[in-house]
PDB file of N, CA and C in Angstrom:
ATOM      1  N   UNK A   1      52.952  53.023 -84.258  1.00  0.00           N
ATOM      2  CA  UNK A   1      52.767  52.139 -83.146  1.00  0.00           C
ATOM      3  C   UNK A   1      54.100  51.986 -82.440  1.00  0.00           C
ATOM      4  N   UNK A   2      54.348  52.176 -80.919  1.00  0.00           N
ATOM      5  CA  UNK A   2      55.330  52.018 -80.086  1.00  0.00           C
ATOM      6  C   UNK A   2      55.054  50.791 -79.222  1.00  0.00           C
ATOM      7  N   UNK A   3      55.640  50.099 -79.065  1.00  0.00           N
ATOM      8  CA  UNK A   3      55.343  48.856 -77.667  1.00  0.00           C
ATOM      9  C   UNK A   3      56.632  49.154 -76.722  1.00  0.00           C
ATOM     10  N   UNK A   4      56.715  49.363 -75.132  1.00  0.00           N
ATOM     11  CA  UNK A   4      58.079  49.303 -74.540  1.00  0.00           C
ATOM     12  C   UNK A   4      57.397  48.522 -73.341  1.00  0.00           C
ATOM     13  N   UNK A   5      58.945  47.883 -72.978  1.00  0.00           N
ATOM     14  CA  UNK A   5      58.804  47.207 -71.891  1.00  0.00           C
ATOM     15  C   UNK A   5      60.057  47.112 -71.079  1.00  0.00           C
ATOM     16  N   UNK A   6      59.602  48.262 -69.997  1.00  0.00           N
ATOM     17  CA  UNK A   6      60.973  48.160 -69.148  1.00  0.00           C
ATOM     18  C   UNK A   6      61.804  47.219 -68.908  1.00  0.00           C
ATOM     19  N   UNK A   7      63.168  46.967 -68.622  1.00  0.00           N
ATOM     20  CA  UNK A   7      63.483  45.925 -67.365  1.00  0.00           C
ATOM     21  C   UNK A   7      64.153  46.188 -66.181  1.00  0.00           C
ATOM     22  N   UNK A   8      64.559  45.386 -65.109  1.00  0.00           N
ATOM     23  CA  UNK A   8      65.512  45.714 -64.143  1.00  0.00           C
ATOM     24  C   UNK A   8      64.736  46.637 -63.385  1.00  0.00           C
ATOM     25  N   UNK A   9      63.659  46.567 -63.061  1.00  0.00           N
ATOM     26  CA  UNK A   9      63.042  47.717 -61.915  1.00  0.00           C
ATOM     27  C   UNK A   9      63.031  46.978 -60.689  1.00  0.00           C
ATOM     28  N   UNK A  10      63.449  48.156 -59.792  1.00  0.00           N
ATOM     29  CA  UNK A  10      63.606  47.584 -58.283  1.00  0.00           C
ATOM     30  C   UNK A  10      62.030  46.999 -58.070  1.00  0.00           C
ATOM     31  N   UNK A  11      62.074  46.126 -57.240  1.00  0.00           N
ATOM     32  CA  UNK A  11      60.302  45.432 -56.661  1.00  0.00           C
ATOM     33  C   UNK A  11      60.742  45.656 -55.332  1.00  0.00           C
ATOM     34  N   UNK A  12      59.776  46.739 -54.501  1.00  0.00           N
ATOM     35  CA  UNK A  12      59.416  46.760 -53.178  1.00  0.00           C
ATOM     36  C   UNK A  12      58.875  46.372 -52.726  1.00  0.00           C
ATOM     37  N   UNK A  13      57.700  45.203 -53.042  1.00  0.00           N
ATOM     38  CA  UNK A  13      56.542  44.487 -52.714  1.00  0.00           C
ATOM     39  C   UNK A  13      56.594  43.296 -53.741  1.00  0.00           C
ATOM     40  N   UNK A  14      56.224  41.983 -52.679  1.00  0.00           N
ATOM     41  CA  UNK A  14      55.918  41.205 -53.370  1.00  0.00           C
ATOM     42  C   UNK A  14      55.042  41.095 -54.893  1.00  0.00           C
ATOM     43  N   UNK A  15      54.256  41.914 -54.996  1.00  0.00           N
ATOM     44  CA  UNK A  15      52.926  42.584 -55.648  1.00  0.00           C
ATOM     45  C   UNK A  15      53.074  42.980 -56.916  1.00  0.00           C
ATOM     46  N   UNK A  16      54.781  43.578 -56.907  1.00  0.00           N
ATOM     47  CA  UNK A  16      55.580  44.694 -57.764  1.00  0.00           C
ATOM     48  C   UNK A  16      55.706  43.860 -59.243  1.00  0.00           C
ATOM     49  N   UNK A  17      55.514  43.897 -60.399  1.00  0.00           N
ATOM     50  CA  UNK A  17      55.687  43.617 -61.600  1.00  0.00           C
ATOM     51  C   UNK A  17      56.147  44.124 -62.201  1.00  0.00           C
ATOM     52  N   UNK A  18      57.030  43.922 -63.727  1.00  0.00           N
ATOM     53  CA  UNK A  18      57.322  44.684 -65.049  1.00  0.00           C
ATOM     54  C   UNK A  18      56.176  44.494 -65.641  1.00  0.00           C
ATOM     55  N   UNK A  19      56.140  45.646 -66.595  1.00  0.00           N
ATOM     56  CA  UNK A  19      54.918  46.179 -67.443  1.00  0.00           C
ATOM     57  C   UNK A  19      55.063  46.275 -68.787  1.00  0.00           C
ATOM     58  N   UNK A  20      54.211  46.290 -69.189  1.00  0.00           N
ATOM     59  CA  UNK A  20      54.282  46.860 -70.989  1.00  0.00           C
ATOM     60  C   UNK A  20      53.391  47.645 -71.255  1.00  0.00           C
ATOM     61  N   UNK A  21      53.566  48.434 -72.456  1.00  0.00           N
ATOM     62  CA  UNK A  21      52.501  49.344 -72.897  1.00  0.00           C
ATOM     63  C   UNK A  21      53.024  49.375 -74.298  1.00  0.00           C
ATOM     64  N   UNK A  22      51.752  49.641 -75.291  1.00  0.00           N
ATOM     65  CA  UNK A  22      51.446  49.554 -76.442  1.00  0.00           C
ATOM     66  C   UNK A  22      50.741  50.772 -77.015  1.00  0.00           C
ATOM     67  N   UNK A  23      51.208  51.711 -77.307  1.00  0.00           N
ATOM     68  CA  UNK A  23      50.395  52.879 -78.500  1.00  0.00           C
ATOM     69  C   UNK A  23      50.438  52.888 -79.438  1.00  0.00           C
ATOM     70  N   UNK A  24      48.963  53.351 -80.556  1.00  0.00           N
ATOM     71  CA  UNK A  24      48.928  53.444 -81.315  1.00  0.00           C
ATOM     72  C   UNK A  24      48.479  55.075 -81.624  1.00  0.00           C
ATOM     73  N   UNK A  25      49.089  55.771 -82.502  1.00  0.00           N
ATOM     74  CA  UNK A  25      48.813  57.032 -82.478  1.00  0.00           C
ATOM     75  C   UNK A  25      48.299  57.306 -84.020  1.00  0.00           C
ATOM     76  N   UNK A  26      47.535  58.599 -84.143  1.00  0.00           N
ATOM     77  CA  UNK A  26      46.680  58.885 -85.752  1.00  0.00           C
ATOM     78  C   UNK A  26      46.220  60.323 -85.848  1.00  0.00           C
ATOM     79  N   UNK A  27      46.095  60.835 -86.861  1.00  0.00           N
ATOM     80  CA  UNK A  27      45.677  62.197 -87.305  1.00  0.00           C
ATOM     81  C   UNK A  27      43.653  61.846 -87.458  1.00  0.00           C
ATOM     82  N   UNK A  28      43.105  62.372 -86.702  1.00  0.00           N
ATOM     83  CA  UNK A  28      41.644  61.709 -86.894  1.00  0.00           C
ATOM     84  C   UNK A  28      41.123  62.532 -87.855  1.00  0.00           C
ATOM     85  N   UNK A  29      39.706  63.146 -88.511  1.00  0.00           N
ATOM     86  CA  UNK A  29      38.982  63.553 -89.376  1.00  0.00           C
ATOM     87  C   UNK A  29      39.150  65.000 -89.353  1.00  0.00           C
ATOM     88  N   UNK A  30      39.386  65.495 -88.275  1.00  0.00           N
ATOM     89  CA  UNK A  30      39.475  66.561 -88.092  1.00  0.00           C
ATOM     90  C   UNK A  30      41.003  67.154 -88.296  1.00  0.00           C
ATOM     91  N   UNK A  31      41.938  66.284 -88.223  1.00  0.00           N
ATOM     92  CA  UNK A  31      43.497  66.827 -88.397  1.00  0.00           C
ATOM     93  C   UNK A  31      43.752  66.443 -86.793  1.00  0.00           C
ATOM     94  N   UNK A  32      43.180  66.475 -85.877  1.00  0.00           N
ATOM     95  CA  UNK A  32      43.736  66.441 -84.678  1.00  0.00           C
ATOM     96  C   UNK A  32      45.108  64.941 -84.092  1.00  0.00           C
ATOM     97  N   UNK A  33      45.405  64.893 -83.543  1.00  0.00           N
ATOM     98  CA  UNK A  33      46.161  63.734 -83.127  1.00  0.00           C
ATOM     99  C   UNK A  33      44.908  62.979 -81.963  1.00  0.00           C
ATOM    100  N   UNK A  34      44.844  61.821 -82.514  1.00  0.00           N
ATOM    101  CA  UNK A  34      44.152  60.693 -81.432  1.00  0.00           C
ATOM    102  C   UNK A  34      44.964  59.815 -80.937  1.00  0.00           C
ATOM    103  N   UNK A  35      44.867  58.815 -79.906  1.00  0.00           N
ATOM    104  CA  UNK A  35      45.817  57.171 -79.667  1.00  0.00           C
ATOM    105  C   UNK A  35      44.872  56.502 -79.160  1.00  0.00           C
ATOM    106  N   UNK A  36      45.681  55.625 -78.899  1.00  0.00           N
ATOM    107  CA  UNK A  36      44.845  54.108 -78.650  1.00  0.00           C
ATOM    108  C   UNK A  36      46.302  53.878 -77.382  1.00  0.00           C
ATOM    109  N   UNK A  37      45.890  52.851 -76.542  1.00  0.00           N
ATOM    110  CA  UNK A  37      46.548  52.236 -75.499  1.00  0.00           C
ATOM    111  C   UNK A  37      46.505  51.458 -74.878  1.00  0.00           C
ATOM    112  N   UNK A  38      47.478  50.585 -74.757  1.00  0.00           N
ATOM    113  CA  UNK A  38      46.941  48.815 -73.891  1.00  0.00           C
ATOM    114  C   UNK A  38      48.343  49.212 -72.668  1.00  0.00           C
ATOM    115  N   UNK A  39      48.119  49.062 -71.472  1.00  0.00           N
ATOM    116  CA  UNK A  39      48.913  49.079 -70.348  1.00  0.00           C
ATOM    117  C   UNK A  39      48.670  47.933 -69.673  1.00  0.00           C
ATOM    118  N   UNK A  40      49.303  46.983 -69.562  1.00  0.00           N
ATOM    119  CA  UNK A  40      49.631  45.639 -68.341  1.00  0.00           C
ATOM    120  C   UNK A  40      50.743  45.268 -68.250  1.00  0.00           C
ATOM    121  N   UNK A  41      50.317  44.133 -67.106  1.00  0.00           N
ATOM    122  CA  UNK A  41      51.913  43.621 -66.094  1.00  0.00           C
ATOM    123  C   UNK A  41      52.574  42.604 -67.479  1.00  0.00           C
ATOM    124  N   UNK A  42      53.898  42.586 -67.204  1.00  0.00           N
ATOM    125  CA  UNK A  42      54.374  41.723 -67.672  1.00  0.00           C
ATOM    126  C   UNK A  42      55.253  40.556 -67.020  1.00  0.00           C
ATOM    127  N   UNK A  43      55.308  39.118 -67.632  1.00  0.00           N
ATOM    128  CA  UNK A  43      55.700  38.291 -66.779  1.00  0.00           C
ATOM    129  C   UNK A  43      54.939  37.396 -65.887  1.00  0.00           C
ATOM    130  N   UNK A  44      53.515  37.658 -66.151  1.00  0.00           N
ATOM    131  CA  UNK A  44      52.389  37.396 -64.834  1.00  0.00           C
ATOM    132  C   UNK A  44      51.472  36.122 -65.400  1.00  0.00           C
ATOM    133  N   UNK A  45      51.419  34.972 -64.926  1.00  0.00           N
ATOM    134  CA  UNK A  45      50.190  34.544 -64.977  1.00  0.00           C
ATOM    135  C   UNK A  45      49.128  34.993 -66.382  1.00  0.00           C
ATOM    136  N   UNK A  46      48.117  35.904 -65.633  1.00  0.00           N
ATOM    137  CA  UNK A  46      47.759  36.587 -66.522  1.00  0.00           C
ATOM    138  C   UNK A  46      48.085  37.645 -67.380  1.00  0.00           C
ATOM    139  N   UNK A  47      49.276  37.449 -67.735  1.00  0.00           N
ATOM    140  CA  UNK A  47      49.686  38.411 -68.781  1.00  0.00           C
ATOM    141  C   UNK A  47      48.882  38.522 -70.356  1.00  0.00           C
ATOM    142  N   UNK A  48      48.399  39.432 -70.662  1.00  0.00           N
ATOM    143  CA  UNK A  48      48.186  39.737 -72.379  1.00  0.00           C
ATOM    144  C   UNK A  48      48.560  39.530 -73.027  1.00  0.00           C
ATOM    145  N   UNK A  49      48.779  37.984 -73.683  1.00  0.00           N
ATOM    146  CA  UNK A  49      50.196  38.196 -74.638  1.00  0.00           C
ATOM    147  C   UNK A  49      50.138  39.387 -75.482  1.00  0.00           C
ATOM    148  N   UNK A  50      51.487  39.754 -76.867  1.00  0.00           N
ATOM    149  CA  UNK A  50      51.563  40.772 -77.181  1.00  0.00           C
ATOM    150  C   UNK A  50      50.270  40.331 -78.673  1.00  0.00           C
ATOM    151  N   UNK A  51      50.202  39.636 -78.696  1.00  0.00           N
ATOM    152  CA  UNK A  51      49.830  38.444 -80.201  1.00  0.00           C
ATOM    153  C   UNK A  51      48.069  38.974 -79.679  1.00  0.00           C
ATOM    154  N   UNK A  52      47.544  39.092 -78.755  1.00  0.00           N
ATOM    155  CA  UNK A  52      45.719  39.665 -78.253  1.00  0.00           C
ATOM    156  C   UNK A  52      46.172  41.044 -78.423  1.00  0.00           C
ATOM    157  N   UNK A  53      47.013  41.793 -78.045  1.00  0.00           N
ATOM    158  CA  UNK A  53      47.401  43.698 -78.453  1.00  0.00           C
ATOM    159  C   UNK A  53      47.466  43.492 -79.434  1.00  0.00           C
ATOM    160  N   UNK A  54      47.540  42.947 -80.196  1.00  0.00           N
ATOM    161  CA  UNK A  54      48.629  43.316 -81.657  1.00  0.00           C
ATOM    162  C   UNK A  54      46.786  43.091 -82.338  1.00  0.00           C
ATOM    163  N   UNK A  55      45.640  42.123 -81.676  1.00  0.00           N
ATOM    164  CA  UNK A  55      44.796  41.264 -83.055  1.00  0.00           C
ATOM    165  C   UNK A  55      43.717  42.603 -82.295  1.00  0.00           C
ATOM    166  N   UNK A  56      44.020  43.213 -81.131  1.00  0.00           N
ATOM    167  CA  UNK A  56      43.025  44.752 -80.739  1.00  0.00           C
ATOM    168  C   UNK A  56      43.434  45.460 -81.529  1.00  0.00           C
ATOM    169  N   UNK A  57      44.319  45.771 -81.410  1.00  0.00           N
ATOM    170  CA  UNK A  57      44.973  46.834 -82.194  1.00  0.00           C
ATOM    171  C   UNK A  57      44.047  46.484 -83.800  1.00  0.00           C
ATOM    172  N   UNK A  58      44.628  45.840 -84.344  1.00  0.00           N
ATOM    173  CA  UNK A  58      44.038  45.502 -85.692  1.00  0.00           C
ATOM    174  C   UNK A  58      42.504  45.669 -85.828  1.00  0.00           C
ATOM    175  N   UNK A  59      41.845  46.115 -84.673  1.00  0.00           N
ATOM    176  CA  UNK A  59      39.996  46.392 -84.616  1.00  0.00           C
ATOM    177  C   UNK A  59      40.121  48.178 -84.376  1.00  0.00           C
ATOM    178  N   UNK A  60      41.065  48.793 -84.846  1.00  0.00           N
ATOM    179  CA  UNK A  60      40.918  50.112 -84.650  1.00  0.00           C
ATOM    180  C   UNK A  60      40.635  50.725 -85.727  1.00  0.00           C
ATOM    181  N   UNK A  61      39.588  51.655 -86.143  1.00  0.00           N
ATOM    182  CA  UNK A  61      39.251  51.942 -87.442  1.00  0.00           C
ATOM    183  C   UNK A  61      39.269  53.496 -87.574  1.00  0.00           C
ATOM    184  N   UNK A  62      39.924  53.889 -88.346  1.00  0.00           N
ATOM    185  CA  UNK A  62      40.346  55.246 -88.240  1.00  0.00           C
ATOM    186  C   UNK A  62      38.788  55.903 -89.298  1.00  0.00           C
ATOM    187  N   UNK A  63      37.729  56.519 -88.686  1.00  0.00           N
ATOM    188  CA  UNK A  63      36.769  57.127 -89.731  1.00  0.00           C
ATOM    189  C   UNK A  63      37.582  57.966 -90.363  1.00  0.00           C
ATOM    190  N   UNK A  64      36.820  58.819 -91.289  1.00  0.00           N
ATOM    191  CA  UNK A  64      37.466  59.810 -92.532  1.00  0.00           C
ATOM    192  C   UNK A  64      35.690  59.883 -93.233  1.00  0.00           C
ATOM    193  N   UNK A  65      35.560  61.145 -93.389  1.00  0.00           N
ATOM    194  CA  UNK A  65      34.131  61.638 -93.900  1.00  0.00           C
ATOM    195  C   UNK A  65      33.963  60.736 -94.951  1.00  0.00           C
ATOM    196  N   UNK A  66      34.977  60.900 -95.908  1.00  0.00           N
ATOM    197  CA  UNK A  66      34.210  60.087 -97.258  1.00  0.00           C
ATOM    198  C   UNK A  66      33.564  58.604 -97.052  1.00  0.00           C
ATOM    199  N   UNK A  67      33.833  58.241 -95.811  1.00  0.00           N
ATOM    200  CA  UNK A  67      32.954  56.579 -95.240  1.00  0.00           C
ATOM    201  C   UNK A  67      31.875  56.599 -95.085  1.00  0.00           C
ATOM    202  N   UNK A  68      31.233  58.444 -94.330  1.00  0.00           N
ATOM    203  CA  UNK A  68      29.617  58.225 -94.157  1.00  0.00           C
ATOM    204  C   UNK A  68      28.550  57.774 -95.258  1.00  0.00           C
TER     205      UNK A  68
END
């Protein structure tokens, strides 16, 4: 799992926000690489705190054959 969150970005528009993003990355059933991803503004009103990513994140269930 990676979380980054820029800072110091120029704003050309009132509109303009800092962001965050959150991956989670995994080897799925097959061997392949899968992820998971949460992208929003940061700083905002409605911001995501990180504490709702973090309790999604925790609803990700990696299958594996021996479960069927």
């Amino acid at each position: 799992m990676a979380t980054s969150q820029p800072s110091g970005v120029a704003r050309k528009d009132k509109c303009d926000t800092d962001g965050k993003a959150t991956t989670f990355a995994f080897k799925n059933a097959e061997g392949d690489f899968a992820s998971w991803s949460f992208v929003g503004a940061k700083g905002v009103g409605e911001e995501v705190p990180q504490a709702t990513v973090v309790k999604i994140l925790e609803t990700v269930r990696v299958f594996t054959p021996e479960e069927s």
